[in-house]
PDB file of N, CA and C in Angstrom:
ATOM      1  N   UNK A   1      28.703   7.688  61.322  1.00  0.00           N
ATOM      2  CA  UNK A   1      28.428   6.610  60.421  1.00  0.00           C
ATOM      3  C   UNK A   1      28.156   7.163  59.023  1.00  0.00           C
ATOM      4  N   UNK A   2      28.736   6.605  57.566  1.00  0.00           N
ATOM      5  CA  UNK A   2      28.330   6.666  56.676  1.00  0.00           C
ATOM      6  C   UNK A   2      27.173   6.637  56.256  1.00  0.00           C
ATOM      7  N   UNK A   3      26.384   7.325  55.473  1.00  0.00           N
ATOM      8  CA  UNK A   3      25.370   6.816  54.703  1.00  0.00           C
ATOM      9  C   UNK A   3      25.184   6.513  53.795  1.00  0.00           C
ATOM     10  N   UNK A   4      24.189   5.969  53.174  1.00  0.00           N
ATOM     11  CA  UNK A   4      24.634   4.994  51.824  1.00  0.00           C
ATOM     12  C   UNK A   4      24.511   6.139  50.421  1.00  0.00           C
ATOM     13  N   UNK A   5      24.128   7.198  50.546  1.00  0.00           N
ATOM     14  CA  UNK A   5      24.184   8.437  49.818  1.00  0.00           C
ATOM     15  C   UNK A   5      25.779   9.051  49.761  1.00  0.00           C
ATOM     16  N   UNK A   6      26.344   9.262  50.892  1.00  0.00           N
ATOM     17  CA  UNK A   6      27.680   9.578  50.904  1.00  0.00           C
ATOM     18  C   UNK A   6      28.620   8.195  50.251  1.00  0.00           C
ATOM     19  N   UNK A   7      28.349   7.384  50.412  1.00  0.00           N
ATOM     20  CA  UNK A   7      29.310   6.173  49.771  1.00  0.00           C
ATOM     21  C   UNK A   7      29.363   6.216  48.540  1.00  0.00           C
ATOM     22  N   UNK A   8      27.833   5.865  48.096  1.00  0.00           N
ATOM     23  CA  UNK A   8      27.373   6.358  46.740  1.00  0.00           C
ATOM     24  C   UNK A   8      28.100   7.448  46.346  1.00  0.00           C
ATOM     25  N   UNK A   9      28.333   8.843  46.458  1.00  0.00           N
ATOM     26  CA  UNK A   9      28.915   9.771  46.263  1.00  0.00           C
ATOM     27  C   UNK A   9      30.128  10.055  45.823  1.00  0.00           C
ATOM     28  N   UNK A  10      31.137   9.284  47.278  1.00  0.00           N
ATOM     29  CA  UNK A  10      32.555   8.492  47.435  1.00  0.00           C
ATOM     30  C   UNK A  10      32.879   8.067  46.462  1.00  0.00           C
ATOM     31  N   UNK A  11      32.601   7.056  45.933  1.00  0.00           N
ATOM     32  CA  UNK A  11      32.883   6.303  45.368  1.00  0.00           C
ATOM     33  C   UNK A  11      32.646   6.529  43.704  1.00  0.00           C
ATOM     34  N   UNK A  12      31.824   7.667  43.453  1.00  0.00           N
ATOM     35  CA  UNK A  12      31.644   8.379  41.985  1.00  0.00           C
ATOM     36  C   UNK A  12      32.583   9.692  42.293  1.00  0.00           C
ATOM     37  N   UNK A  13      33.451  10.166  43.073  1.00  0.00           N
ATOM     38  CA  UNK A  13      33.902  11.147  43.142  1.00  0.00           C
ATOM     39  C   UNK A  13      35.809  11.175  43.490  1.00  0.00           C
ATOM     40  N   UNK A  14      35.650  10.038  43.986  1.00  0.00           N
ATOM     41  CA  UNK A  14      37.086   9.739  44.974  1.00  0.00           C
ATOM     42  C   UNK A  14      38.023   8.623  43.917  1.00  0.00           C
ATOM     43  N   UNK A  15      38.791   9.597  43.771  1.00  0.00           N
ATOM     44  CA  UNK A  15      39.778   9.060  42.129  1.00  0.00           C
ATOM     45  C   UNK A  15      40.423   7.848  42.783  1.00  0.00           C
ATOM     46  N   UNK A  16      40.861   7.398  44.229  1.00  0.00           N
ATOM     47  CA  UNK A  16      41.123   6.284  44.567  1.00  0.00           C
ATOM     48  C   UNK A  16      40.378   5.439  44.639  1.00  0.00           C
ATOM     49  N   UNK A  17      39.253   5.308  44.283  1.00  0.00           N
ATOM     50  CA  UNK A  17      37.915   4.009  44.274  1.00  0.00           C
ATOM     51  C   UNK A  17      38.338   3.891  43.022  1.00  0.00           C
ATOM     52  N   UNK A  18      37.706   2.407  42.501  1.00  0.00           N
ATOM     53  CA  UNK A  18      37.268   1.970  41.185  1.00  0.00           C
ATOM     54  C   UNK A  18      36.188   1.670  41.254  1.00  0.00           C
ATOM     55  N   UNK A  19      35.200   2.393  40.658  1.00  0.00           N
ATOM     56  CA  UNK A  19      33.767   1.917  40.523  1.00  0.00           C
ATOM     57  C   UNK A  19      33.185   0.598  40.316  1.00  0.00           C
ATOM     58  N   UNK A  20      34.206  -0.042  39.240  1.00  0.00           N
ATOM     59  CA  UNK A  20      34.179  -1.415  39.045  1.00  0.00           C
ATOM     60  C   UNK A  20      34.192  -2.287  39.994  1.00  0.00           C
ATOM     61  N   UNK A  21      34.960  -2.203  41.013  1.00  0.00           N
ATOM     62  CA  UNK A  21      35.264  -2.878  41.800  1.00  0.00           C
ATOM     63  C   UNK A  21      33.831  -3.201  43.217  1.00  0.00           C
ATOM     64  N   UNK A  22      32.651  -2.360  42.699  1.00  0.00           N
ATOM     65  CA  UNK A  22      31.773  -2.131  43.688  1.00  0.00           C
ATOM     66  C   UNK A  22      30.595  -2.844  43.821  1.00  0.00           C
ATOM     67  N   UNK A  23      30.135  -3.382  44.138  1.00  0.00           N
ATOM     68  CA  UNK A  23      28.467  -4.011  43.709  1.00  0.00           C
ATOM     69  C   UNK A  23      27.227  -3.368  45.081  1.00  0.00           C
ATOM     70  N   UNK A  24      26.401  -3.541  44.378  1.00  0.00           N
ATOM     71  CA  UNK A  24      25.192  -2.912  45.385  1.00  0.00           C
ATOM     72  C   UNK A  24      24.591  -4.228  45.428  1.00  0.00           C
ATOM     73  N   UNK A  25      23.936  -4.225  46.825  1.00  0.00           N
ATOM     74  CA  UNK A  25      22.544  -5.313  46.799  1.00  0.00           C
ATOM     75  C   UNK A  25      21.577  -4.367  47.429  1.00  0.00           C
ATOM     76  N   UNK A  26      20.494  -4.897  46.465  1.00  0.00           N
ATOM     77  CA  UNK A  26      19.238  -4.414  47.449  1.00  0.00           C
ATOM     78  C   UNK A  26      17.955  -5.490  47.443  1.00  0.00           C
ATOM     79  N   UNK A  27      17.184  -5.097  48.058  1.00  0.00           N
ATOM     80  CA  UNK A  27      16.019  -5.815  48.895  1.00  0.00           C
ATOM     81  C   UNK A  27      14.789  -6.041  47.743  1.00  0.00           C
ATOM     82  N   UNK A  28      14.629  -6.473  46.546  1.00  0.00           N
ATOM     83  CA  UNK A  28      13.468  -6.574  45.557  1.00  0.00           C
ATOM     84  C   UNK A  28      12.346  -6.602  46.153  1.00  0.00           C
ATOM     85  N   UNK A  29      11.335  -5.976  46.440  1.00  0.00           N
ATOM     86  CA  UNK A  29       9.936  -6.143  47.120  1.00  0.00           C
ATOM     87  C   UNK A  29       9.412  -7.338  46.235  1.00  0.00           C
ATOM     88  N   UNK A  30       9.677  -6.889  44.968  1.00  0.00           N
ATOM     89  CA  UNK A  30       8.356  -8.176  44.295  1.00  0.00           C
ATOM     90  C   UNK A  30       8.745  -9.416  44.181  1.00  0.00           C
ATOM     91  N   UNK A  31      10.020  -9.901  44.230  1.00  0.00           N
ATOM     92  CA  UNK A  31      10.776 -11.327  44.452  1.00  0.00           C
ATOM     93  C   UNK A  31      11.109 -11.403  45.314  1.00  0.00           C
ATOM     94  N   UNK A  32      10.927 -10.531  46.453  1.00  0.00           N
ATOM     95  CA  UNK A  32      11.495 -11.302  47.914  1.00  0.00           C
ATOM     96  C   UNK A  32      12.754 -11.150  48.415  1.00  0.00           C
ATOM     97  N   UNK A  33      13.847 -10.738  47.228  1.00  0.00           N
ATOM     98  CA  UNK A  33      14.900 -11.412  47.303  1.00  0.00           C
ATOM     99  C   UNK A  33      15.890 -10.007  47.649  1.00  0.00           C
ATOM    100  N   UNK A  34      17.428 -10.767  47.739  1.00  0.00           N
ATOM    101  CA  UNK A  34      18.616  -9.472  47.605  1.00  0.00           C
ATOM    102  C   UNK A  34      18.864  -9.706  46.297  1.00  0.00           C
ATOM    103  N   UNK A  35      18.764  -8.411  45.671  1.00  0.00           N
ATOM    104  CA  UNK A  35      19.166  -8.422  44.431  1.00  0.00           C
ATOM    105  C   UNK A  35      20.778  -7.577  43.843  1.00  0.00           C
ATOM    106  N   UNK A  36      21.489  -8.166  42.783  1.00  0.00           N
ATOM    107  CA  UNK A  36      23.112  -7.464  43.007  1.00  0.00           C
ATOM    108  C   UNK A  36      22.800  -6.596  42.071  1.00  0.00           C
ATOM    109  N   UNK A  37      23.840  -5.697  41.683  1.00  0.00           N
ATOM    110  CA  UNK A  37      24.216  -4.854  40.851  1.00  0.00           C
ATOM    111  C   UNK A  37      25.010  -4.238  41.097  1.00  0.00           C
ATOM    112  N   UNK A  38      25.938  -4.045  39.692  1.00  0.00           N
ATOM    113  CA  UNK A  38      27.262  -3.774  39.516  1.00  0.00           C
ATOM    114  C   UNK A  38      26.964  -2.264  39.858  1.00  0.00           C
ATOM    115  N   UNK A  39      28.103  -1.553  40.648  1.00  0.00           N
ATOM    116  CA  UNK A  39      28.115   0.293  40.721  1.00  0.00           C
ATOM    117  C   UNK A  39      27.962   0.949  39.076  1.00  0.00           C
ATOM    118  N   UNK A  40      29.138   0.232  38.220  1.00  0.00           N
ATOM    119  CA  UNK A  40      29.044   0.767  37.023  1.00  0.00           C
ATOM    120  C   UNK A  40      27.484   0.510  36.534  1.00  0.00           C
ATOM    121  N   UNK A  41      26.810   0.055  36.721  1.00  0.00           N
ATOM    122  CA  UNK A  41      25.373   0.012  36.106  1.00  0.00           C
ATOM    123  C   UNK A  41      24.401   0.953  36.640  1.00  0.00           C
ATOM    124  N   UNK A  42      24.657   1.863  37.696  1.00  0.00           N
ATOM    125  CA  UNK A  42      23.850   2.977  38.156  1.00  0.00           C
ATOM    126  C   UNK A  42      23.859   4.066  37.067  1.00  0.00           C
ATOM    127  N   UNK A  43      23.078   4.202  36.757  1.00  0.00           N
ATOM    128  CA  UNK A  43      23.162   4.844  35.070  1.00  0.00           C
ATOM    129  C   UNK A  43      22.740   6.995  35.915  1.00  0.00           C
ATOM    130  N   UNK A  44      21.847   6.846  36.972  1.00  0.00           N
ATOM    131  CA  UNK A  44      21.443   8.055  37.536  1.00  0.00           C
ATOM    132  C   UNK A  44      21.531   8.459  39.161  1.00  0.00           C
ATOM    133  N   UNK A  45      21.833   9.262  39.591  1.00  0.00           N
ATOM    134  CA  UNK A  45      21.508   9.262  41.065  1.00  0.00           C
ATOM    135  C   UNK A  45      20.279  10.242  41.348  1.00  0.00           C
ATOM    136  N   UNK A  46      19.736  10.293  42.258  1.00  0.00           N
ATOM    137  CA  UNK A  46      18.542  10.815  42.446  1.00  0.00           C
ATOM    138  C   UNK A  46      18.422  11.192  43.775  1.00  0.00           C
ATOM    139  N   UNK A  47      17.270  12.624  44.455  1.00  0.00           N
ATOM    140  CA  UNK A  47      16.965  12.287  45.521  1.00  0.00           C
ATOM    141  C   UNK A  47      16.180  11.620  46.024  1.00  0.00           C
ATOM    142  N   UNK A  48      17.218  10.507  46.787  1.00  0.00           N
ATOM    143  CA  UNK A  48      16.460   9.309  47.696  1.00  0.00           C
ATOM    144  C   UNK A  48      16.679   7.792  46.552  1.00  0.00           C
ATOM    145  N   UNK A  49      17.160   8.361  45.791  1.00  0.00           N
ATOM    146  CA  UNK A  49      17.267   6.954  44.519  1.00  0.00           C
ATOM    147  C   UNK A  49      17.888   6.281  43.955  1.00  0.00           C
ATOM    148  N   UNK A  50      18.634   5.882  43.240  1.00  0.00           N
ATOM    149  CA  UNK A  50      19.119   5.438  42.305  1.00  0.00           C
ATOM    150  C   UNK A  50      18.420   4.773  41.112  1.00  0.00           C
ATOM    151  N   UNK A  51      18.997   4.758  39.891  1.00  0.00           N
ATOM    152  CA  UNK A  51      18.542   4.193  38.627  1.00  0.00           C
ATOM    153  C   UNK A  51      19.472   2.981  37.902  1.00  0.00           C
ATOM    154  N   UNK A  52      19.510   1.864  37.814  1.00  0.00           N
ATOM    155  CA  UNK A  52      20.515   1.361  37.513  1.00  0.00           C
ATOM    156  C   UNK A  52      19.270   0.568  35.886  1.00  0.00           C
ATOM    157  N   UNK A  53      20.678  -0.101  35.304  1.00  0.00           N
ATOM    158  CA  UNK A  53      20.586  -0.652  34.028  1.00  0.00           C
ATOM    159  C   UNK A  53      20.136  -2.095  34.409  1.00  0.00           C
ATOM    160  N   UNK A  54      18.929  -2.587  34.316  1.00  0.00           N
ATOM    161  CA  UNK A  54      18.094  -3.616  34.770  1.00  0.00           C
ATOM    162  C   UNK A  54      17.845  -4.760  33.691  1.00  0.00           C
ATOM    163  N   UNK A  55      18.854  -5.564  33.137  1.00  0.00           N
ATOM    164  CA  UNK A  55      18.689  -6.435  31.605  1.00  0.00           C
ATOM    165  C   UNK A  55      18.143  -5.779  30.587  1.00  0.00           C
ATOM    166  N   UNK A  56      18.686  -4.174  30.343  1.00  0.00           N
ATOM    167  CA  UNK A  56      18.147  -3.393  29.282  1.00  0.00           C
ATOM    168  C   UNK A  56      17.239  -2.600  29.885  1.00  0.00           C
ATOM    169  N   UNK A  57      16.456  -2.492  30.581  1.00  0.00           N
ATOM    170  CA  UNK A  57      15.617  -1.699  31.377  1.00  0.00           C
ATOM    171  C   UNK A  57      15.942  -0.584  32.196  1.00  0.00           C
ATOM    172  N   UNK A  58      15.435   0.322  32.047  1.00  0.00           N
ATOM    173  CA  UNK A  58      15.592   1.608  33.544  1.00  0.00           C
ATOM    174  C   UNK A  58      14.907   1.074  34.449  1.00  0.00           C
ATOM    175  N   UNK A  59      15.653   0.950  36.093  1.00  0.00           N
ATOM    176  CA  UNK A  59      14.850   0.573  36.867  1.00  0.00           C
ATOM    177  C   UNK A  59      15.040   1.695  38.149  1.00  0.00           C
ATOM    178  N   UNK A  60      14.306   2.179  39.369  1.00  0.00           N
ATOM    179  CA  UNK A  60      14.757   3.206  39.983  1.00  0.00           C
ATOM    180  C   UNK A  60      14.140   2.352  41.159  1.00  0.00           C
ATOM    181  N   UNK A  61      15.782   2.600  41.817  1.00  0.00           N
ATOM    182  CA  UNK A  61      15.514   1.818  43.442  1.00  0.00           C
ATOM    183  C   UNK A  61      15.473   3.046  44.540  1.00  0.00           C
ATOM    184  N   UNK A  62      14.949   3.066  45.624  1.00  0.00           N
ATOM    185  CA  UNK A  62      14.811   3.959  46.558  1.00  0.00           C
ATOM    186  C   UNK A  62      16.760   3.760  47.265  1.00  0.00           C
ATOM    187  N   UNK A  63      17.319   4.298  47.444  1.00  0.00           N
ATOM    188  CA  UNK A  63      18.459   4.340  48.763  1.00  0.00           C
ATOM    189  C   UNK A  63      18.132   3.444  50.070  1.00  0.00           C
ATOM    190  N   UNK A  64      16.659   3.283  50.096  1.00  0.00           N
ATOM    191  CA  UNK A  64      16.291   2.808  51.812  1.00  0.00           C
ATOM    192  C   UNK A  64      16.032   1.145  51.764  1.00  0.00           C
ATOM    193  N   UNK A  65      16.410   0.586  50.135  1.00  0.00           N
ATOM    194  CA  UNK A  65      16.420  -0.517  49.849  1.00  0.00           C
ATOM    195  C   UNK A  65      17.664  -1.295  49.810  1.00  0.00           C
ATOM    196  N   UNK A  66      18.841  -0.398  49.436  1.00  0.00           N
ATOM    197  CA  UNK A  66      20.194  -0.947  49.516  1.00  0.00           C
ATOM    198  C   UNK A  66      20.636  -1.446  50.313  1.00  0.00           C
ATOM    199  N   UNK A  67      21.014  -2.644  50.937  1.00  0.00           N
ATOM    200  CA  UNK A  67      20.869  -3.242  52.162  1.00  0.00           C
ATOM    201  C   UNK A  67      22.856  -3.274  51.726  1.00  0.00           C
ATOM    202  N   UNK A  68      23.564  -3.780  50.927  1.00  0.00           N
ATOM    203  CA  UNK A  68      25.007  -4.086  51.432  1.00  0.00           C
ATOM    204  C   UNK A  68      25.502  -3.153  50.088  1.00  0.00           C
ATOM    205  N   UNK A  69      26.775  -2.865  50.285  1.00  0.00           N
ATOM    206  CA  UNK A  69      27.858  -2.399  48.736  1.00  0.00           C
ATOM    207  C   UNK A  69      29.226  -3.396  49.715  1.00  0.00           C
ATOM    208  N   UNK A  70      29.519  -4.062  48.550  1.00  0.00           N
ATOM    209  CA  UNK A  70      30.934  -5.243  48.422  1.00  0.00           C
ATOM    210  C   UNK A  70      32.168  -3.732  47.518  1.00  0.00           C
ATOM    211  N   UNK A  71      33.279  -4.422  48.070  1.00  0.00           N
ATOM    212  CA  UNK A  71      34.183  -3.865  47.273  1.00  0.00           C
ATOM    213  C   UNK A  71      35.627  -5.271  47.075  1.00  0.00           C
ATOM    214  N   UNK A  72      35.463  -5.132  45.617  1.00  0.00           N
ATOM    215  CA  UNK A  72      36.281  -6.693  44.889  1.00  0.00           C
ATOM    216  C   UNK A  72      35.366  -8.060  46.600  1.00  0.00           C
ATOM    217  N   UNK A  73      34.374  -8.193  46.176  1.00  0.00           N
ATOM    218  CA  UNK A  73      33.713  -9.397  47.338  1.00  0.00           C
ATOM    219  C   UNK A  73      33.895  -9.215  48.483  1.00  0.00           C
ATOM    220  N   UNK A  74      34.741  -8.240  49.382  1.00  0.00           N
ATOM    221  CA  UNK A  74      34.430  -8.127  50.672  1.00  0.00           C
ATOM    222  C   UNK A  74      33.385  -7.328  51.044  1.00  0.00           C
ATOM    223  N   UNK A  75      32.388  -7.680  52.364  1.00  0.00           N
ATOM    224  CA  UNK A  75      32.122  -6.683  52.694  1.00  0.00           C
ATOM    225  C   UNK A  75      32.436  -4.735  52.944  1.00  0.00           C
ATOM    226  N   UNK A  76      31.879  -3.773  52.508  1.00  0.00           N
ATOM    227  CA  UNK A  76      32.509  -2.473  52.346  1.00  0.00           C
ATOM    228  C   UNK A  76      31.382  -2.044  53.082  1.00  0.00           C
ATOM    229  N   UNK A  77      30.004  -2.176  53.299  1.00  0.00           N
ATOM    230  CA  UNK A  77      29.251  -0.966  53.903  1.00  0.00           C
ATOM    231  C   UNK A  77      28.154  -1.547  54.329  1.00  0.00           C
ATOM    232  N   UNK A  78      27.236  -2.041  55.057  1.00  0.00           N
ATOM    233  CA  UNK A  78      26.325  -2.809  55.319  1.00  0.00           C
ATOM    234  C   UNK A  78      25.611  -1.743  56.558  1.00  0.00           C
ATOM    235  N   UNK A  79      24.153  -1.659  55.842  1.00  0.00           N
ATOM    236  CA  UNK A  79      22.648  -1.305  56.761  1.00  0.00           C
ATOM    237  C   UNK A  79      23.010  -1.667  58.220  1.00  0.00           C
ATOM    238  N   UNK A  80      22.458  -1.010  59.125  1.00  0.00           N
ATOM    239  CA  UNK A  80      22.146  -0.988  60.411  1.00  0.00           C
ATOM    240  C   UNK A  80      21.238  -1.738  60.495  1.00  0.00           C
ATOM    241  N   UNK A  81      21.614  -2.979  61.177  1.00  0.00           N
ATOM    242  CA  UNK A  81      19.552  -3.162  61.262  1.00  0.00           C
ATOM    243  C   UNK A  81      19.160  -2.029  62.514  1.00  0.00           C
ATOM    244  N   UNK A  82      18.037  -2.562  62.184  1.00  0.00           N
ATOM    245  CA  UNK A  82      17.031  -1.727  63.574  1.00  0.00           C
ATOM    246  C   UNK A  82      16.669  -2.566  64.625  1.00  0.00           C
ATOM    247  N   UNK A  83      16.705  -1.874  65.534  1.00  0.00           N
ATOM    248  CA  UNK A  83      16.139  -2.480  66.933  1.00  0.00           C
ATOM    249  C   UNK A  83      14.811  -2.270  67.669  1.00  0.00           C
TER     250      UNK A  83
END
């Protein structure tokens, strides 16, 4: 199985992806919510992190929050839940 570090990776490395074409969601603790973001807006990668461009803001999400990545609106990579 992929991990969402190797996709991440993939997809900044692998001249057949378009980055554009990618969106992340992750899990906002303080709104509750799934939140999107475009791949091109990951401004840093980190260990265990990411940094993306937040309405002008640096914001740094953990990896263990990314719950889906879409590619052009289909599903492309979706969390395991747990059992």
């Amino acid at each position: 199985m992929t991990t969402i570090k190797q996709l991440l990776d993939r997809i900044k490395w692998d001249k057949s992806f378009k980055p554009e074409d990618f969106r992340i969601y992750y899990w906002e603790n303080k709104t509750k919510k799934l939140m999107e973001v475009r791949y091109v807006d990951v401004k840093e990668f980190g260990d265990g992190t990411i940094t993306i461009d937040k309405n002008g803001a640096l914001a740094e999400i953990p990896l263990h929050l990314i719950r889906r990545v879409t590619k052009s609106g289909f599903a492309f990579w979706t969390r395991p839940e747990k059992e």
